[in-house]
N, C-alpha and C. Protein backbone atom coordinates (compact mmCIF):
# COMPACT_ATOMS: atom_id res chain seq x y z
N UNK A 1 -10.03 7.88 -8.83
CA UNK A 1 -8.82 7.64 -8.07
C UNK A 1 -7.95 8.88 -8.02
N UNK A 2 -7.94 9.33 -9.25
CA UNK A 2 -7.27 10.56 -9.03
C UNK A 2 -7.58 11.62 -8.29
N UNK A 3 -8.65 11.65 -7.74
CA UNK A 3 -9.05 12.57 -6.97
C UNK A 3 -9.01 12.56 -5.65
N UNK A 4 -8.37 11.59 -4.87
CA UNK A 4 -7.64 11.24 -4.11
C UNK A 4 -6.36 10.98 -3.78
N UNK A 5 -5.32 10.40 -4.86
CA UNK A 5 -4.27 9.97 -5.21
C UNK A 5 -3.90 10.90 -6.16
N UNK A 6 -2.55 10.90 -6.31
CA UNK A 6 -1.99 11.52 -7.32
C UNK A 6 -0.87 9.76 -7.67
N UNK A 7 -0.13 9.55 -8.81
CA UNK A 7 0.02 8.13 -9.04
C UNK A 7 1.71 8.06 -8.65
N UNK A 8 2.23 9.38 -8.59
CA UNK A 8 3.56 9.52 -7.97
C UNK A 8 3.63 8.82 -6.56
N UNK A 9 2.64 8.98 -6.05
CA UNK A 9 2.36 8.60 -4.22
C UNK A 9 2.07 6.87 -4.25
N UNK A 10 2.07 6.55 -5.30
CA UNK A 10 1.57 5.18 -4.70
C UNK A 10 2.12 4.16 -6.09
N UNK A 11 3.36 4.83 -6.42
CA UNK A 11 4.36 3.51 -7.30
C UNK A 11 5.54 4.32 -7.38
N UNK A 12 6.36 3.35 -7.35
CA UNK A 12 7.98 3.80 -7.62
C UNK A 12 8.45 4.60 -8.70
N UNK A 13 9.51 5.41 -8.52
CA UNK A 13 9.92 6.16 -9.46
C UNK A 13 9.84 5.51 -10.96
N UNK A 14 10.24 4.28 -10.95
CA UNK A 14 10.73 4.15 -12.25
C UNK A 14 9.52 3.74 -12.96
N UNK A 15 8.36 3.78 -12.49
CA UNK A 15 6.62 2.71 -13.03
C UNK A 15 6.46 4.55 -13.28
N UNK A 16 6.68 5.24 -12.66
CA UNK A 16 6.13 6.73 -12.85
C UNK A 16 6.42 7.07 -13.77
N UNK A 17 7.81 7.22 -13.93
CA UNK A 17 8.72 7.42 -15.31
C UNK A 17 8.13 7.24 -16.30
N UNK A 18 7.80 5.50 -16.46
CA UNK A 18 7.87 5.19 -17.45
C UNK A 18 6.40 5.23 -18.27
N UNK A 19 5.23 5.20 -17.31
CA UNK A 19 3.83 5.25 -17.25
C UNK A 19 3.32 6.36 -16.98
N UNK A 20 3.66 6.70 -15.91
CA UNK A 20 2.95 7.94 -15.54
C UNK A 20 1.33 7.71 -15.53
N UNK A 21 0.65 8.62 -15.59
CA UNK A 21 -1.20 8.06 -14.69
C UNK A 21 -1.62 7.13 -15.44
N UNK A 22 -0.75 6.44 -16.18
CA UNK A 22 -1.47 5.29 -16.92
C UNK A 22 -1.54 4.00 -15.87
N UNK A 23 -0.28 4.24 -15.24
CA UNK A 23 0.10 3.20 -13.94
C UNK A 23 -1.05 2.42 -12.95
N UNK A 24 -2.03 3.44 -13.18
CA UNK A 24 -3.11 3.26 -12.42
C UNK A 24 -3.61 1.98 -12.94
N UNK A 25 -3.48 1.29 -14.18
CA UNK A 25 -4.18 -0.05 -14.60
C UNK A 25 -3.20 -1.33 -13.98
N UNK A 26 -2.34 -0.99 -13.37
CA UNK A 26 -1.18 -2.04 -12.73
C UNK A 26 -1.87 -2.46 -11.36
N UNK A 27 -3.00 -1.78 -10.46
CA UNK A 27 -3.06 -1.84 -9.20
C UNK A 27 -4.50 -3.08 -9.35
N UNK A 28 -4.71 -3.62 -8.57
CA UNK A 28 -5.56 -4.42 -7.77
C UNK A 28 -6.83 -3.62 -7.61
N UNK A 29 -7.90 -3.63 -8.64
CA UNK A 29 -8.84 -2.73 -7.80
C UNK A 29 -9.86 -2.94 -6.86
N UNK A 30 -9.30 -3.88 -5.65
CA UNK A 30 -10.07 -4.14 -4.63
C UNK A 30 -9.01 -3.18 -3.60
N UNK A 31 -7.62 -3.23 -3.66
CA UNK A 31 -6.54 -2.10 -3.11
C UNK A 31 -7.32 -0.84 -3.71
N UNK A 32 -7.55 -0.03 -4.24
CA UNK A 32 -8.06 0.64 -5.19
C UNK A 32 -9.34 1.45 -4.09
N UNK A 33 -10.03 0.29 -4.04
CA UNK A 33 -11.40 0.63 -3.42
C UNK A 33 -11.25 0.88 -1.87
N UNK A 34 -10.11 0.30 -1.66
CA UNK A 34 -9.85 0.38 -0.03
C UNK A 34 -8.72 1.54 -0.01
N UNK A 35 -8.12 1.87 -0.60
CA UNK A 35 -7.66 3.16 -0.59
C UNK A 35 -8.44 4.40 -0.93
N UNK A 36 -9.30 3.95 -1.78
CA UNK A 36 -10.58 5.60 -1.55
C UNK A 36 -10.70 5.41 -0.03
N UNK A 37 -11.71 4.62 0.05
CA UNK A 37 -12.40 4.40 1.38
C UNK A 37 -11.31 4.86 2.43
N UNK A 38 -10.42 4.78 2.57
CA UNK A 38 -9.17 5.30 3.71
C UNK A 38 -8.97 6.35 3.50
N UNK A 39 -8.93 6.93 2.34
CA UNK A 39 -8.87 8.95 1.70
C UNK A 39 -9.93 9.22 2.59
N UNK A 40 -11.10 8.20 2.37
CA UNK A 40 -12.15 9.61 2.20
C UNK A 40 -12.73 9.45 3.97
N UNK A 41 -12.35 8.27 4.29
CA UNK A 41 -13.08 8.21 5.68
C UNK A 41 -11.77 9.07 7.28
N UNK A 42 -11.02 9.17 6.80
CA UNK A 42 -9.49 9.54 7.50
C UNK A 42 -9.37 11.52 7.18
N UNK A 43 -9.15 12.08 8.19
CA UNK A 43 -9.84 13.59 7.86
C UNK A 43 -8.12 13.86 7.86
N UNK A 44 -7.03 13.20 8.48
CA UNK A 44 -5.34 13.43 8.50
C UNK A 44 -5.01 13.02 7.34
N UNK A 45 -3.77 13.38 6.69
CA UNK A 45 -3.30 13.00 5.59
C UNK A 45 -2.37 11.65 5.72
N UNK A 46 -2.16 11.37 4.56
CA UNK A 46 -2.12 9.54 4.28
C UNK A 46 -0.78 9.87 3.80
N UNK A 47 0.19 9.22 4.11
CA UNK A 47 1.45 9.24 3.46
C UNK A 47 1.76 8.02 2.95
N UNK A 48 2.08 7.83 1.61
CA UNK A 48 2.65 6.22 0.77
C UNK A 48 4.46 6.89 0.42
N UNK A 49 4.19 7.19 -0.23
CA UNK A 49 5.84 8.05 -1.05
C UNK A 49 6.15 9.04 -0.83
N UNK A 50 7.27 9.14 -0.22
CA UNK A 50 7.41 10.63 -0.71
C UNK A 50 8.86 10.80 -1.52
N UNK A 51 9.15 11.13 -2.88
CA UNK A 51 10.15 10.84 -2.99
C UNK A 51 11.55 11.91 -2.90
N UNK A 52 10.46 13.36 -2.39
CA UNK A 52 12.04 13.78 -1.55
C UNK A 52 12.09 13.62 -0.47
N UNK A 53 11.60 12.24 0.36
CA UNK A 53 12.19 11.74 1.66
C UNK A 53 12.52 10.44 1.74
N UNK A 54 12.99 10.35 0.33
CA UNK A 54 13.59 8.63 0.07
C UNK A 54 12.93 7.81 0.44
N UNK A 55 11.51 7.95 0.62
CA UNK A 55 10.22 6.69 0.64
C UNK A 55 9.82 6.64 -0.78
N UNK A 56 10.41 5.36 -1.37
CA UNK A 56 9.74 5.04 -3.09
C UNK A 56 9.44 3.72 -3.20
N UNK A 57 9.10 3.02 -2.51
CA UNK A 57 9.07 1.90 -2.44
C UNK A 57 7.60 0.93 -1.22
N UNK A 58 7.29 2.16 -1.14
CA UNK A 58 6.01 2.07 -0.17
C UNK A 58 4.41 1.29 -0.95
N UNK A 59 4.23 1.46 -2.29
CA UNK A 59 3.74 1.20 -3.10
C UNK A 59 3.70 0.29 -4.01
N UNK A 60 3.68 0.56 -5.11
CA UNK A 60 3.48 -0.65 -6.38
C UNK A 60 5.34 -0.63 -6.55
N UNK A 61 6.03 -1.70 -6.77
CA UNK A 61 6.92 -1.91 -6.85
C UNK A 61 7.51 -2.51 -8.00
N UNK A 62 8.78 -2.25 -8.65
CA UNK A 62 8.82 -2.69 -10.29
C UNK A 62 10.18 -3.87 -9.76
N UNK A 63 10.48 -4.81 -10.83
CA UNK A 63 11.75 -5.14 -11.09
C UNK A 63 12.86 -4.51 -10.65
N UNK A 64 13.04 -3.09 -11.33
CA UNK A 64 14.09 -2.78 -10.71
C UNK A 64 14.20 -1.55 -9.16
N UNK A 65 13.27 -2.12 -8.70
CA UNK A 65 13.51 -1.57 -6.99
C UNK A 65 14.06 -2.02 -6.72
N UNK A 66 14.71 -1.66 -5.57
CA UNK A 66 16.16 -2.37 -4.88
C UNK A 66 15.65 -3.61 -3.70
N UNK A 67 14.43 -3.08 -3.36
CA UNK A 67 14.13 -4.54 -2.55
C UNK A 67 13.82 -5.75 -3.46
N UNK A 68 13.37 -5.44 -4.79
CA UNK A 68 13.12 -6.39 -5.81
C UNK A 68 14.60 -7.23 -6.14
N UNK A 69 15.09 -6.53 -6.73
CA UNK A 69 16.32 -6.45 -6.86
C UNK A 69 17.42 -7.36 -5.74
N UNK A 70 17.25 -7.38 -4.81
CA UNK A 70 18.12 -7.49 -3.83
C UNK A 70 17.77 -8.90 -3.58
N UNK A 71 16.51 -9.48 -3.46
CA UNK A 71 15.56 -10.65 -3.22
C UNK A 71 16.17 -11.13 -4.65
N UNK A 72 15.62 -11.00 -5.96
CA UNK A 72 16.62 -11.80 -7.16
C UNK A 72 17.83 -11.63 -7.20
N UNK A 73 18.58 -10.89 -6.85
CA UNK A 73 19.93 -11.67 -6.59
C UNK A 73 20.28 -12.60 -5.70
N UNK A 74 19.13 -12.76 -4.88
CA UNK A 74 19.65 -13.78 -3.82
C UNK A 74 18.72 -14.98 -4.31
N UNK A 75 18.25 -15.14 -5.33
CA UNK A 75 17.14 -16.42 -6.07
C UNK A 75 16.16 -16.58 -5.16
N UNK A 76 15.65 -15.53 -4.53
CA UNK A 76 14.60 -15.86 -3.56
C UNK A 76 13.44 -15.62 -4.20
N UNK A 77 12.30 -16.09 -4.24
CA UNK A 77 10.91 -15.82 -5.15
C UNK A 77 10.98 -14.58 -4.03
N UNK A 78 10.37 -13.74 -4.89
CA UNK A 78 9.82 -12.49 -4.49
C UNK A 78 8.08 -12.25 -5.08
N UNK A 79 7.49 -12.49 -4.00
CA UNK A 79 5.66 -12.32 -4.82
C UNK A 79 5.53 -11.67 -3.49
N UNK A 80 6.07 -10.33 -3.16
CA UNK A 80 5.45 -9.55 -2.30
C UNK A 80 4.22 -8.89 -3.03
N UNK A 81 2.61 -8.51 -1.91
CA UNK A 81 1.82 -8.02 -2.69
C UNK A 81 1.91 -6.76 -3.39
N UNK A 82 3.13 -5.65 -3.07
CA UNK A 82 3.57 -4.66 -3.30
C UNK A 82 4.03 -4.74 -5.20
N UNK A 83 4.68 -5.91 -5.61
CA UNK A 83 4.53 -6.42 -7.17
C UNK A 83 3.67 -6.72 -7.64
N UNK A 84 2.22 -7.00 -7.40
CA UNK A 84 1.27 -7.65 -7.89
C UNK A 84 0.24 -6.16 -7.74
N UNK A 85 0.82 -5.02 -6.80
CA UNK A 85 -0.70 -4.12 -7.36
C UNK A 85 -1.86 -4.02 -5.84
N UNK A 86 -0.90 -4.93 -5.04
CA UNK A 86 -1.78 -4.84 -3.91
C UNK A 86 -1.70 -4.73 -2.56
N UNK A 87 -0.67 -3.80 -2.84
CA UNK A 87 -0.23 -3.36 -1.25
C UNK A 87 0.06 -2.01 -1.27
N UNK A 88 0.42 -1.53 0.12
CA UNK A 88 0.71 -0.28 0.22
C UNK A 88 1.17 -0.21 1.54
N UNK A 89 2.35 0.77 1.73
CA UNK A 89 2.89 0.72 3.27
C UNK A 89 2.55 2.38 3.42
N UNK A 90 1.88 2.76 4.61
CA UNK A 90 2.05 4.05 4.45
C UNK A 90 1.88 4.33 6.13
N UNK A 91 1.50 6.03 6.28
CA UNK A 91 1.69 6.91 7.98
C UNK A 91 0.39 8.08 7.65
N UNK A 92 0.01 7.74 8.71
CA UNK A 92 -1.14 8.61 9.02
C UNK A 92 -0.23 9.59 10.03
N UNK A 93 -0.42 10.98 9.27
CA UNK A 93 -0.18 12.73 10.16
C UNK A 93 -1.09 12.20 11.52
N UNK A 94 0.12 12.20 12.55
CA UNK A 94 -0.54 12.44 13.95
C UNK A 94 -0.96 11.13 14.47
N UNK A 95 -0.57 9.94 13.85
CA UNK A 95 -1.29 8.65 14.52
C UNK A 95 0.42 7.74 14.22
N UNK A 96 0.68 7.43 15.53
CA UNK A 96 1.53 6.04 15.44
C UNK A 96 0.68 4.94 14.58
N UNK A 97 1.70 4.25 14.28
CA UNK A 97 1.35 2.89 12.79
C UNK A 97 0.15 2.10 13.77
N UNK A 98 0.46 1.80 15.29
CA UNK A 98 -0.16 0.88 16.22
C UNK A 98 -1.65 1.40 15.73
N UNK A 99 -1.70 2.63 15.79
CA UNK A 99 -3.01 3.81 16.44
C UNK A 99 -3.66 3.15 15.02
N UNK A 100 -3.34 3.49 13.87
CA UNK A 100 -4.06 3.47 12.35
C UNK A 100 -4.17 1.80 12.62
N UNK A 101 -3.61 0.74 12.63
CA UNK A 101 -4.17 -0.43 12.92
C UNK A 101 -5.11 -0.65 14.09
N UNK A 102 -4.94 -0.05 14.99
CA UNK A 102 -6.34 -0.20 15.92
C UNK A 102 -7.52 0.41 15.38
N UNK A 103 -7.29 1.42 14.68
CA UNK A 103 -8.51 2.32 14.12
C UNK A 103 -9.48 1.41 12.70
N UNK A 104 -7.84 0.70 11.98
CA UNK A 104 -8.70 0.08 11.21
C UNK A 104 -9.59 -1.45 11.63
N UNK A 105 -8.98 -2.06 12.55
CA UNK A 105 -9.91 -3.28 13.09
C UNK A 105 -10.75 -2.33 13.94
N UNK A 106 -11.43 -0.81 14.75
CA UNK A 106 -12.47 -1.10 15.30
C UNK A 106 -13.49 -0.27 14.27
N UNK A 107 -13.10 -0.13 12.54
CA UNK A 107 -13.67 0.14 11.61
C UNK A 107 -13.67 -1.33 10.28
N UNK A 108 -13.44 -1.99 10.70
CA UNK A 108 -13.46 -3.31 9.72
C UNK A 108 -14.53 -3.26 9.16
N UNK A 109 -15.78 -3.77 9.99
CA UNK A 109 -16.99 -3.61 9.14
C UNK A 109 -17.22 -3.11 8.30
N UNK A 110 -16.77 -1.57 7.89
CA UNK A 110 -16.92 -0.88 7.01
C UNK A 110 -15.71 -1.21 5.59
N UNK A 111 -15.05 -1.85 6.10
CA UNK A 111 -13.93 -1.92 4.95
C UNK A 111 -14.40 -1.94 3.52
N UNK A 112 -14.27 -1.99 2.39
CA UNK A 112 -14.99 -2.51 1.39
C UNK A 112 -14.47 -3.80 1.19
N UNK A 113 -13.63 -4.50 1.22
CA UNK A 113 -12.73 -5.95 1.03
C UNK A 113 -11.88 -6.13 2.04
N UNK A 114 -12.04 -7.41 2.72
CA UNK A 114 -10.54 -7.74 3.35
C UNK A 114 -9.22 -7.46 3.14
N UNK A 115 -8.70 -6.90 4.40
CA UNK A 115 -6.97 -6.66 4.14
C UNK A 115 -6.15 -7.47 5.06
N UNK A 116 -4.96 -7.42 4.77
CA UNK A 116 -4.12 -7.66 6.08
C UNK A 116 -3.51 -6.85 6.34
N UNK A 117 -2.71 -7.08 7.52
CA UNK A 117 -2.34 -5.54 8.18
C UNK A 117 -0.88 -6.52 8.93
N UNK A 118 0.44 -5.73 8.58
CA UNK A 118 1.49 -6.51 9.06
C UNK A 118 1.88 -5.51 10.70
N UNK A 119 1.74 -6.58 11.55
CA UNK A 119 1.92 -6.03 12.58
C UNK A 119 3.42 -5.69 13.07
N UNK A 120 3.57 -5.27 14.35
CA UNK A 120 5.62 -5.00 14.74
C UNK A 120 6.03 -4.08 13.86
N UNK A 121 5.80 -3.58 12.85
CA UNK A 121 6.53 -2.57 12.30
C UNK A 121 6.65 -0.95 12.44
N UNK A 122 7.28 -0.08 12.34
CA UNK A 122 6.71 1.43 12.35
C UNK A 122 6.17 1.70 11.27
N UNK A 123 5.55 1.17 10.36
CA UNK A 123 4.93 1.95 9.59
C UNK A 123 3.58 1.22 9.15
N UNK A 124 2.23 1.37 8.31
CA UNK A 124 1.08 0.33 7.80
C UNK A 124 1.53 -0.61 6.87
N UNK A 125 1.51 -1.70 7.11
CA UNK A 125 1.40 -2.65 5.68
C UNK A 125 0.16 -2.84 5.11
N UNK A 126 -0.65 -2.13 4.30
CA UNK A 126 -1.94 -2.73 4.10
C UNK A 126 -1.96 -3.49 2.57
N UNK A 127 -2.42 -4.96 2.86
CA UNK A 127 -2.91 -5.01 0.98
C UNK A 127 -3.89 -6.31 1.51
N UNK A 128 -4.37 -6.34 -0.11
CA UNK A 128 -5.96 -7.43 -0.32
C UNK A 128 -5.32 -8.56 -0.38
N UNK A 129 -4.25 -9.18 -0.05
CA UNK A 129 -4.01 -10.74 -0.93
C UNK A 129 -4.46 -11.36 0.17
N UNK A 130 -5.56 -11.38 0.65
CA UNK A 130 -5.92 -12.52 1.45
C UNK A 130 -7.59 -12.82 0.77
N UNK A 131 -7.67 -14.19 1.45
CA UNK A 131 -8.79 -14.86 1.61
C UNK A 131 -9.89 -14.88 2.18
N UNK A 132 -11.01 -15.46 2.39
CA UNK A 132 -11.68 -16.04 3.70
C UNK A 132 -12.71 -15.06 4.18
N UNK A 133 -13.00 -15.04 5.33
CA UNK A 133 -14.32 -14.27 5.93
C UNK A 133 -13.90 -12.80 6.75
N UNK A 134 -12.71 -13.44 7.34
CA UNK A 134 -12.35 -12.12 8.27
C UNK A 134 -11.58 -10.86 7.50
N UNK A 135 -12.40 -9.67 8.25
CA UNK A 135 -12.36 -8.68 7.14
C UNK A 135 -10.45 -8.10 7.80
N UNK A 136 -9.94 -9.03 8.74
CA UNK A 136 -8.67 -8.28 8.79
C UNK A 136 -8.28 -9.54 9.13
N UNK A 137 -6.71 -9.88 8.57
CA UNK A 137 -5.83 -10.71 8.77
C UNK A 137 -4.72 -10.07 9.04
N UNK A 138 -4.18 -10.59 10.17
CA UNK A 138 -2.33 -9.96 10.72
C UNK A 138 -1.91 -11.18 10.44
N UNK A 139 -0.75 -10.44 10.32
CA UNK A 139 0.77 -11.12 10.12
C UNK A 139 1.73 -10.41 10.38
C-alpha cells in the first residue's frame, strides 16, 4: 500500500497524528484493493487530501472531524463509510468527477470488489459498503 499511498493522503490529520502508517490497519481491505487497482491502472494522479489545501476529510475520518462532529451534535447517527475505513472522496489531474465515474463503470469488470459511486457532486465518492452482484452502485 505504501507504495502507492502515502497514509497522510488518505486519513485525517488527527488519525495521522496520532497513528501515523500504522493507520493503515483502520481501512477496509477490499477499499484497499480498489485503491491499488485505481493507482496502478490510472497513468494521472489521484488526489484524496491535501492538507495544505484544506482537503482533510476526503478519507478515513475520526470522531473529531468536523463533519463527524457536526452530525453528533445534532444526534444524528453518523455511519458514513468514510468512519468505518471505506470510503474515499477524491479528483483525478485532468478529468472532471463526471469523466472518472464514466471511466470507472466502462472499466467495472475489472474492479476487484464492488463500489458505489455518489453521483451530482464535484468531486468521487468511492467506497465498498455495498452488496449484491453489480460491480457499481450510484447513489
Amino acid at each position: 500500500m505504501r507504495r502507492y499511498f502515502d497514509i497522510n493522503e488518505v486519513v485525517c490529520p488527527h488519525v495521522f497524528e496520532k497513528f501515523g502508517d500504522v493507520a493503515w490497519r483502520f481501512f477496509d481491505p477490499r477499499l484497499l484493493e480498489v485503491m491499488v487497482w485505481l493507482r496502478m491502472t490510472r497513468v494521472r494522479k489521484i488526489y484524496v487530501n491535501s492538507y495544505d489545501r484544506g482537503l482533510t476529510q476526503r478519507g478515513l475520518r475520526c470522531n473529531l472531524c468536523s463533519l463527524v462532529q457536526r452530525n453528533t451534535r445534532k444526534k444524528v447517527v453518523y455511519m458514513s463509510a468514510h468512519v468505518l475505513g471505506a470510503a474515499l472522496d477524491f479528483d483525478v489531474e485532468g478529468m472532471s468527477s463526471e469523466g472518472v465515474r464514466n471511466w470507472l463503470y466502462e472499466h467495472a469488470l475489472e474492479l476487484p470488489y464492488p463500489i458505489r459511486l455518489e453521483m451530482k457532486v464535484d468531486w468521487v465518492h468511492l467506497d465498498v459498503a455495498t452488496e449484491g452482484p453489480d460491480k457499481i452502485v450510484w447513489f
